[in-house]
Protein backbone atom coordinates (compact mmCIF):
# COMPACT_ATOMS: atom_id res chain seq x y z
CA UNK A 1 3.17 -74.43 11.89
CA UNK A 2 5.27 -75.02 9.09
CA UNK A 3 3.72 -71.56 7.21
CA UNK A 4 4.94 -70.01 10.48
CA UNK A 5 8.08 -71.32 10.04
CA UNK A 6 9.11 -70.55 6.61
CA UNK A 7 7.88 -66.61 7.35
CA UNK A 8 9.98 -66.73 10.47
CA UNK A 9 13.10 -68.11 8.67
CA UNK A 10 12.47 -65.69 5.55
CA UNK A 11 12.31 -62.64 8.55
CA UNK A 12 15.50 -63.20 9.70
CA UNK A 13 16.97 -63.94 6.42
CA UNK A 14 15.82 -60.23 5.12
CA UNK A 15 16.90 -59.07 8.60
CA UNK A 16 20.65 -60.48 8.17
CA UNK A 17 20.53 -59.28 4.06
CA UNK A 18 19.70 -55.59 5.25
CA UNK A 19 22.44 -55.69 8.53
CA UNK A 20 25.28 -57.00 6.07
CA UNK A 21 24.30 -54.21 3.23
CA UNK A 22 24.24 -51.63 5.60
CA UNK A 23 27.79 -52.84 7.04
CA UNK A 24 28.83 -52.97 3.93
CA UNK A 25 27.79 -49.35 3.10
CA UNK A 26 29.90 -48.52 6.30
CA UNK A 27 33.05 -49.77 5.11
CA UNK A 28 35.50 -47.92 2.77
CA UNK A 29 35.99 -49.51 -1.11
CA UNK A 30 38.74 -51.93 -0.65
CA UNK A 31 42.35 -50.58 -1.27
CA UNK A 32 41.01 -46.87 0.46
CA UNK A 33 42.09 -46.24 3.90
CA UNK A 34 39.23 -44.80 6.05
CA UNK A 35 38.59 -41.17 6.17
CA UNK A 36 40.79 -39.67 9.44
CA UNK A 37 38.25 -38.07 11.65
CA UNK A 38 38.24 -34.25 11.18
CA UNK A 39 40.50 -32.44 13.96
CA UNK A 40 38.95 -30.96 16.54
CA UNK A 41 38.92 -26.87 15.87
CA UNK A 42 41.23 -24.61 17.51
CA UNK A 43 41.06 -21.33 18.51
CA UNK A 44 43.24 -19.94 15.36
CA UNK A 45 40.93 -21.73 13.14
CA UNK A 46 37.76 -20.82 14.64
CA UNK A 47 38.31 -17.17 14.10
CA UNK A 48 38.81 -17.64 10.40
CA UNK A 49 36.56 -19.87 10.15
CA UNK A 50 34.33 -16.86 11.52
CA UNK A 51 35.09 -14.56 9.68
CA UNK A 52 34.78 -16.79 6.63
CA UNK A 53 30.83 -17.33 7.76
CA UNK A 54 30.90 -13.35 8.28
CA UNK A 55 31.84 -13.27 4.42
CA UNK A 56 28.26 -15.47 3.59
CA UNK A 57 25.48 -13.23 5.83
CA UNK A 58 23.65 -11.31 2.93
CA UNK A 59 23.49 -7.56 2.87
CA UNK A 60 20.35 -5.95 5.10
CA UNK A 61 19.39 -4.71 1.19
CA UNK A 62 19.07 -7.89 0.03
CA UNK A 63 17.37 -9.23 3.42
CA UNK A 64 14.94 -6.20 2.76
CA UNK A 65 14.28 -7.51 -1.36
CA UNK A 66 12.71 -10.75 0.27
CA UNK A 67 10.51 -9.07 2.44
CA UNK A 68 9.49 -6.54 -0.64
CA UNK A 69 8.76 -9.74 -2.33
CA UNK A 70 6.79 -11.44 -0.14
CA UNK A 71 4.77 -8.00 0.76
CA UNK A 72 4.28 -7.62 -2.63
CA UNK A 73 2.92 -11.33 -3.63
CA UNK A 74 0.76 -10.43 -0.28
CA UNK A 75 -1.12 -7.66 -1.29
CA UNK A 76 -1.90 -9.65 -4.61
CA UNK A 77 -2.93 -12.96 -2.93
CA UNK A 78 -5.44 -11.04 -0.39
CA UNK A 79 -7.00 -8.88 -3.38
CA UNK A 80 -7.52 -12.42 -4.92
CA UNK A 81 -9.23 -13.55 -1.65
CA UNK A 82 -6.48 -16.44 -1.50
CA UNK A 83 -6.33 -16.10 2.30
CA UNK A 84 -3.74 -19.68 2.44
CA UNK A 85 -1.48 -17.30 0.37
CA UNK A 86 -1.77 -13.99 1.89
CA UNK A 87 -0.95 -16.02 5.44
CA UNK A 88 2.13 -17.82 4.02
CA UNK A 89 3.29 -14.67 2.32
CA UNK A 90 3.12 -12.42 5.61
CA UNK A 91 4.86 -15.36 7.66
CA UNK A 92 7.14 -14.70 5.18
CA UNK A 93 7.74 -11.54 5.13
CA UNK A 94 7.56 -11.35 8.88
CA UNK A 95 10.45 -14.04 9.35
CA UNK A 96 12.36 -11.93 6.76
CA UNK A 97 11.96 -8.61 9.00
CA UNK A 98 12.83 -10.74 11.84
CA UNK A 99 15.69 -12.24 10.31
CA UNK A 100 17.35 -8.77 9.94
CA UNK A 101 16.31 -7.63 13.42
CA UNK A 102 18.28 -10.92 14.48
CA UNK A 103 21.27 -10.14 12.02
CA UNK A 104 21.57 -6.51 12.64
CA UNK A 105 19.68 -5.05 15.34
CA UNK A 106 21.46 -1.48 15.28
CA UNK A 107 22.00 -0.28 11.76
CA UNK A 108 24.28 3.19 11.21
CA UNK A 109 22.16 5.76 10.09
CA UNK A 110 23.19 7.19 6.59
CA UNK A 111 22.32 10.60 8.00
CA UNK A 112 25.13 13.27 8.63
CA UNK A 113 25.74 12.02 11.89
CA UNK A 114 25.98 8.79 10.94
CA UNK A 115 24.08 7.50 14.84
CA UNK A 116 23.48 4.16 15.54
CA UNK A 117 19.66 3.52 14.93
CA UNK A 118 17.82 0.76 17.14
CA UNK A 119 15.75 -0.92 14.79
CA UNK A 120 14.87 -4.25 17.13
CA UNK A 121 13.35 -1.46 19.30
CA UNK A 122 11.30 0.09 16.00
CA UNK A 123 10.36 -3.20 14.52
CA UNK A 124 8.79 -4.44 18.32
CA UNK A 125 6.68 -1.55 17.74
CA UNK A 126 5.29 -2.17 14.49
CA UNK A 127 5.34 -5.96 15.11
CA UNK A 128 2.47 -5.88 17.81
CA UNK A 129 0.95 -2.99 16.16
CA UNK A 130 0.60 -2.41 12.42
CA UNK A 131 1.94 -5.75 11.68
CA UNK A 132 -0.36 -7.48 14.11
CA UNK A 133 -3.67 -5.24 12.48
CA UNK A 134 -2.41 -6.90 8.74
CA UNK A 135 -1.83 -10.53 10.06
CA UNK A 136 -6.02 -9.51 12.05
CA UNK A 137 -7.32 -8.39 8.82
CA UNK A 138 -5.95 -11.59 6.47
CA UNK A 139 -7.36 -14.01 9.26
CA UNK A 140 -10.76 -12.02 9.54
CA UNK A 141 -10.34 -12.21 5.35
CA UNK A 142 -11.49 -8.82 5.30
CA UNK A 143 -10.22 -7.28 1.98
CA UNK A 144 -11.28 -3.92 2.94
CA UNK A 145 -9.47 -3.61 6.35
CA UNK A 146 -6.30 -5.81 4.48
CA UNK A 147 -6.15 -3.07 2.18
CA UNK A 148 -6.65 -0.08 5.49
CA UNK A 149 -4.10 -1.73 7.29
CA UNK A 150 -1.58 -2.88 4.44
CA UNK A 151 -1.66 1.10 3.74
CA UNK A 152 -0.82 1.86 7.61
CA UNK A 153 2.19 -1.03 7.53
CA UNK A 154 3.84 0.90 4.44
CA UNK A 155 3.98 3.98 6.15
CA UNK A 156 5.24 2.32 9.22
CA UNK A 157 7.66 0.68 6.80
CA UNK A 158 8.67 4.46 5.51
CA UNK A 159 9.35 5.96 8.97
CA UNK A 160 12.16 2.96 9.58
CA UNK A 161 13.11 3.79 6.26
CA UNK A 162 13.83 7.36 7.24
CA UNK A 163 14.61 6.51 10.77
CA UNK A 164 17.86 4.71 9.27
CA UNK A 165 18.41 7.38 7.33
CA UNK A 166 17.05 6.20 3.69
CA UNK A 167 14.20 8.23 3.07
CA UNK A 168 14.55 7.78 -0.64
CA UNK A 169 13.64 4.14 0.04
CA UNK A 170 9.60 4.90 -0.40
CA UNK A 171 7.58 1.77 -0.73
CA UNK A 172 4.03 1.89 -2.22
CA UNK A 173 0.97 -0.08 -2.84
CA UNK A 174 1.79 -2.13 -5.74
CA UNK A 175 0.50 -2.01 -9.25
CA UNK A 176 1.85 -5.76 -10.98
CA UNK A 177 2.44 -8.83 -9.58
CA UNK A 178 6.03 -9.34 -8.24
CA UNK A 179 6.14 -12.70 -9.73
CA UNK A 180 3.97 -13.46 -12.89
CA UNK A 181 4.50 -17.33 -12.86
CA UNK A 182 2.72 -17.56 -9.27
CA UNK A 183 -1.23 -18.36 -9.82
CA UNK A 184 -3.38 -16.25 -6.95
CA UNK A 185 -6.35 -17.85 -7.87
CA UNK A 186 -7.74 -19.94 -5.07
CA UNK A 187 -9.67 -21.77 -7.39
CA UNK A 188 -7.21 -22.43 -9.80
CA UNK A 189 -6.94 -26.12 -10.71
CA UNK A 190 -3.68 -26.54 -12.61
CA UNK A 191 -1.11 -27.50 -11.52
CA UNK A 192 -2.75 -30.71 -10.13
């Protein structure tokens, strides 16, 4: 009874330690007034603060440097046979493509006539087709079809390329790793 006691007593002790720290933590230093609560946003500073966000969005060339590094990392993790890779790097690259689909689904051609191109509409096509046949082949780990339908998926790549009006923009099948420092080896065993 009287262990129960004490452990009850030293409880609500800790309990009352923690509540006053945390009040504590809650309260400005002493001789600062508390910070006034922000102001609720108008429509004048909404807009800028718009077109301030506007300012941040990377460039679809720079969206489209992520996805060419991921791609490339894949086809270098599924020659390896590191199937945990090749799946994170396509999710990757995938959520990249998406990403720009989401950011700019109409891109101006660069063509003479300078048309509005509909990529979303080109990129649902290749997502449940070619896409879909690379993310089949990494979770059959077949590095024969991986390699079949990587192929296919850079020529679908190349006809968005020149769809948009960049047909100097020619991917390949890549000879080096994008990134040296990361270890394909799926038995590797350093870093532990």
């Amino acid at each position: 009874m009287t262990q129960r006691f004490i452990l009850l007593a030293l409880v609500l002790m800790c309990g009352l330690a923690v509540g006053a720290s945390l009040r504590a933590q809650q309260q400005p230093p002493a001789g600062r007034a508390p910070a006034a609560p922000p102001t609720p946003p108008d429509l004048k500073t909404l807009a800028a603060d718009v077109e301030r966000l506007k300012t941040l969005v990377p460039s679809n060339s720079h969206i489209m440097m992520d996805v060419q590094w991921h791609w490339t990392n894949l086809w270098f993790a599924a020659q390896a046979k590191n199937w945990p890779l090749a799946t994170y790097q396509f999710n990757e690259a995938r959520g990249h493509m998406q990403w720009l689909i989401k950011k700019s689904p109409m891109i101006r051609s660069s063509g003479p006539d300078r048309e509005q191109v509909d990529i979303e509409g080109i990129f649902g096509g290749i997502d449940t087709g070619s896409l879909a046949d690379v993310k089949a082949a990494i979770d059959a780990k077949d590095v024969a079809k991986f390699a079949q339908t990587y192929r296919t998926m850079l020529e679908n790549c190349y006809s968005c390329h020149k769809a948009v009006g960049r047909p100097y923009i020619r991917p390949m099948i890549p000879k080096t790793q994008a990134q040296s420092m990361m270890n394909v080896d799926p038995t590797a065993d350093w870093p532990k």
